[in-house]
Protein backbone atom coordinates (compact mmCIF):
# COMPACT_ATOMS: atom_id res chain seq x y z
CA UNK A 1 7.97 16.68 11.26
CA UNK A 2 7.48 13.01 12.60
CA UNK A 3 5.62 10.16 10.71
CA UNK A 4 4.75 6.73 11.55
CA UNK A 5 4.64 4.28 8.63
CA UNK A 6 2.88 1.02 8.65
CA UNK A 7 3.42 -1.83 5.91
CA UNK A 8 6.28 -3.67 4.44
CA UNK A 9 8.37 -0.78 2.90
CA UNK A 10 10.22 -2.67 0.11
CA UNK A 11 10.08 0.78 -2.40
CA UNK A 12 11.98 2.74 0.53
CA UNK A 13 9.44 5.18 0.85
CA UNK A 14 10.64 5.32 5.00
CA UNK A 15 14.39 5.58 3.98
CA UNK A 16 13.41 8.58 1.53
CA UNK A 17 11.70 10.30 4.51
CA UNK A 18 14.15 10.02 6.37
CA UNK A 19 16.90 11.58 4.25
CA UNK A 20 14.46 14.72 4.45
CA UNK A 21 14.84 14.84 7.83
CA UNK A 22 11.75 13.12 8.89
CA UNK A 23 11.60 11.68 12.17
CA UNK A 24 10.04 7.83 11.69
CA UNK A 25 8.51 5.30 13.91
CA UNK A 26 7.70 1.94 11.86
CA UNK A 27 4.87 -0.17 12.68
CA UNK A 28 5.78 -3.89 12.33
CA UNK A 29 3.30 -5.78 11.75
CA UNK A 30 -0.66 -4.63 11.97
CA UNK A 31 -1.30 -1.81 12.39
CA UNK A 32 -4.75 -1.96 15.61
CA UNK A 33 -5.11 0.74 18.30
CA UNK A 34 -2.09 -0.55 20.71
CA UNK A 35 0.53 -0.54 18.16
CA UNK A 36 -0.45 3.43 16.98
CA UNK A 37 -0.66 4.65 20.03
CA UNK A 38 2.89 3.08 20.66
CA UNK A 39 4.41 4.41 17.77
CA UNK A 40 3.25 8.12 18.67
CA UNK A 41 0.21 8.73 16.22
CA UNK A 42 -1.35 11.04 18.18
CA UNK A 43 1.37 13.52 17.69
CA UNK A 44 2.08 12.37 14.13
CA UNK A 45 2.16 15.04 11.32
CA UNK A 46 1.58 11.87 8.64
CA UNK A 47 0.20 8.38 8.96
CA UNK A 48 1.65 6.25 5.79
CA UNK A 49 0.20 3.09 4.81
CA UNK A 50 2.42 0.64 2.13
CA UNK A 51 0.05 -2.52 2.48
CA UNK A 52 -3.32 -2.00 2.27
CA UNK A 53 -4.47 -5.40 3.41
CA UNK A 54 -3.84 -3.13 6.40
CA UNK A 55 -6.23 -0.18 6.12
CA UNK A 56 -8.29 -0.96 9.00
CA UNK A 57 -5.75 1.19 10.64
CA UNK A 58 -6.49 4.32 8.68
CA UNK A 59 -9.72 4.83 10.95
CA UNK A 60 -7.85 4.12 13.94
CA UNK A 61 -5.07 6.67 13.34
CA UNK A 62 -7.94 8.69 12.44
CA UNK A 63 -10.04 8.58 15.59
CA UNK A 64 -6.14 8.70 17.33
CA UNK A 65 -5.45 11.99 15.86
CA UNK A 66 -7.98 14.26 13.70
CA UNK A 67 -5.18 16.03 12.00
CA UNK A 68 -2.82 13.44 10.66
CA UNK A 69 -2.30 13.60 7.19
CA UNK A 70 -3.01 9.80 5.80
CA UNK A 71 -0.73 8.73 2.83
CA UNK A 72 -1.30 5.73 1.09
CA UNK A 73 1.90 4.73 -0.40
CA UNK A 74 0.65 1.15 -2.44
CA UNK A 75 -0.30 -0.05 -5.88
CA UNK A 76 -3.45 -2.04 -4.97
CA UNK A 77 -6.82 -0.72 -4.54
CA UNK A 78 -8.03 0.58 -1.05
CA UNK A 79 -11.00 -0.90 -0.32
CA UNK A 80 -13.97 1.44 0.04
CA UNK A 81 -14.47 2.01 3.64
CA UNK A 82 -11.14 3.58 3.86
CA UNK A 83 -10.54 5.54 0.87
CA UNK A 84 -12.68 8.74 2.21
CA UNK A 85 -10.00 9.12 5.20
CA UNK A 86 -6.99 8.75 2.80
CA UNK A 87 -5.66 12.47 2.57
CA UNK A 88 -3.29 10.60 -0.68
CA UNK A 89 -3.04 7.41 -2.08
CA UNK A 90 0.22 7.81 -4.05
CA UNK A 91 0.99 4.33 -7.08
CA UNK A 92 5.10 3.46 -6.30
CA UNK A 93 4.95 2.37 -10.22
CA UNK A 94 4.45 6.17 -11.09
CA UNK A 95 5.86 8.16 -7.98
CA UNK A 96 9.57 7.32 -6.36
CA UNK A 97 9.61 7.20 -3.08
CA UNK A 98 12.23 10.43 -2.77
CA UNK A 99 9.62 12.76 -4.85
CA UNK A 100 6.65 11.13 -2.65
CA UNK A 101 8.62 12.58 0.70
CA UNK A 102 10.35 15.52 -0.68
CA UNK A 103 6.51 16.25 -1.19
CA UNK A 104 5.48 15.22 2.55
CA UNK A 105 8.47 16.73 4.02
CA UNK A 106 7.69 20.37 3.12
C-alpha cells in the first residue's frame, strides 16, 4: 500500500503509517497539481490531508486518481466544497494516529 500525505504532520499520523508498513511520499508545502503528480498520486491507495487550509488539493488528487481513498486527518472544519470527496475526515483529539493507520493499512 503507498500513501501520499500532505500537511504539517505534528500528531505523527505519517510515522504511524509507516510502522504498518506503508510506503509514504510527503508533500511539503501545498499541495496543487505539480506537487501530486510528483509525489505519485495517481498510483496512490490513500491521499491524507493534516491541514485543511489545504483542501483545494482534495479535488486535484481526485481528478489525479478516481480511486484514492481521501483521509482527512485534522481537527478544523473542511470547508464545504471539499467535504463530499473526503472518503474520512478523522479528529486527532479523539483518534491516535497508530489506530487511524492500523485502520488504513488493512
Amino acid at each position: 500500500m503507498n500513501a501520499v500525505i500532505s500537511g504539517e504532520d505534528s500528531d505523527g499520523l505519517g510515522e504511524a503509517l509507516e510502522t504498518e508498513g506503508v510506503d509514504l511520499t510527503r508533500i511539503e508545502g501545498f499541495a496543487d497539481r505539480e506537487t501530486l503528480e510528483s509525489a505519485g498520486i495517481g498510483s496512490a491507495d490513500v491521499f491524507v490531508l493534516t491541514e485543511t487550509v489545504h483542501a483545494t488539493g482534495i479535488p486535484v488528487a481526485r481528478e489525479l486518481n478516481e480511486s484514492v481513498k481521501i483521509v482527512v486527518y485534522a481537527g478544523d472544519s473542511l470547508p464545504e466544497f471539499a467535504q463530499p470527496l473526503a472518503d474520512l475526515k478523522v479528529d486527532p483529539a479523539l483518534l491516535e494516529p497508530a489506530a487511524v493507520a492500523e485502520e488504513l493499512a488493512r
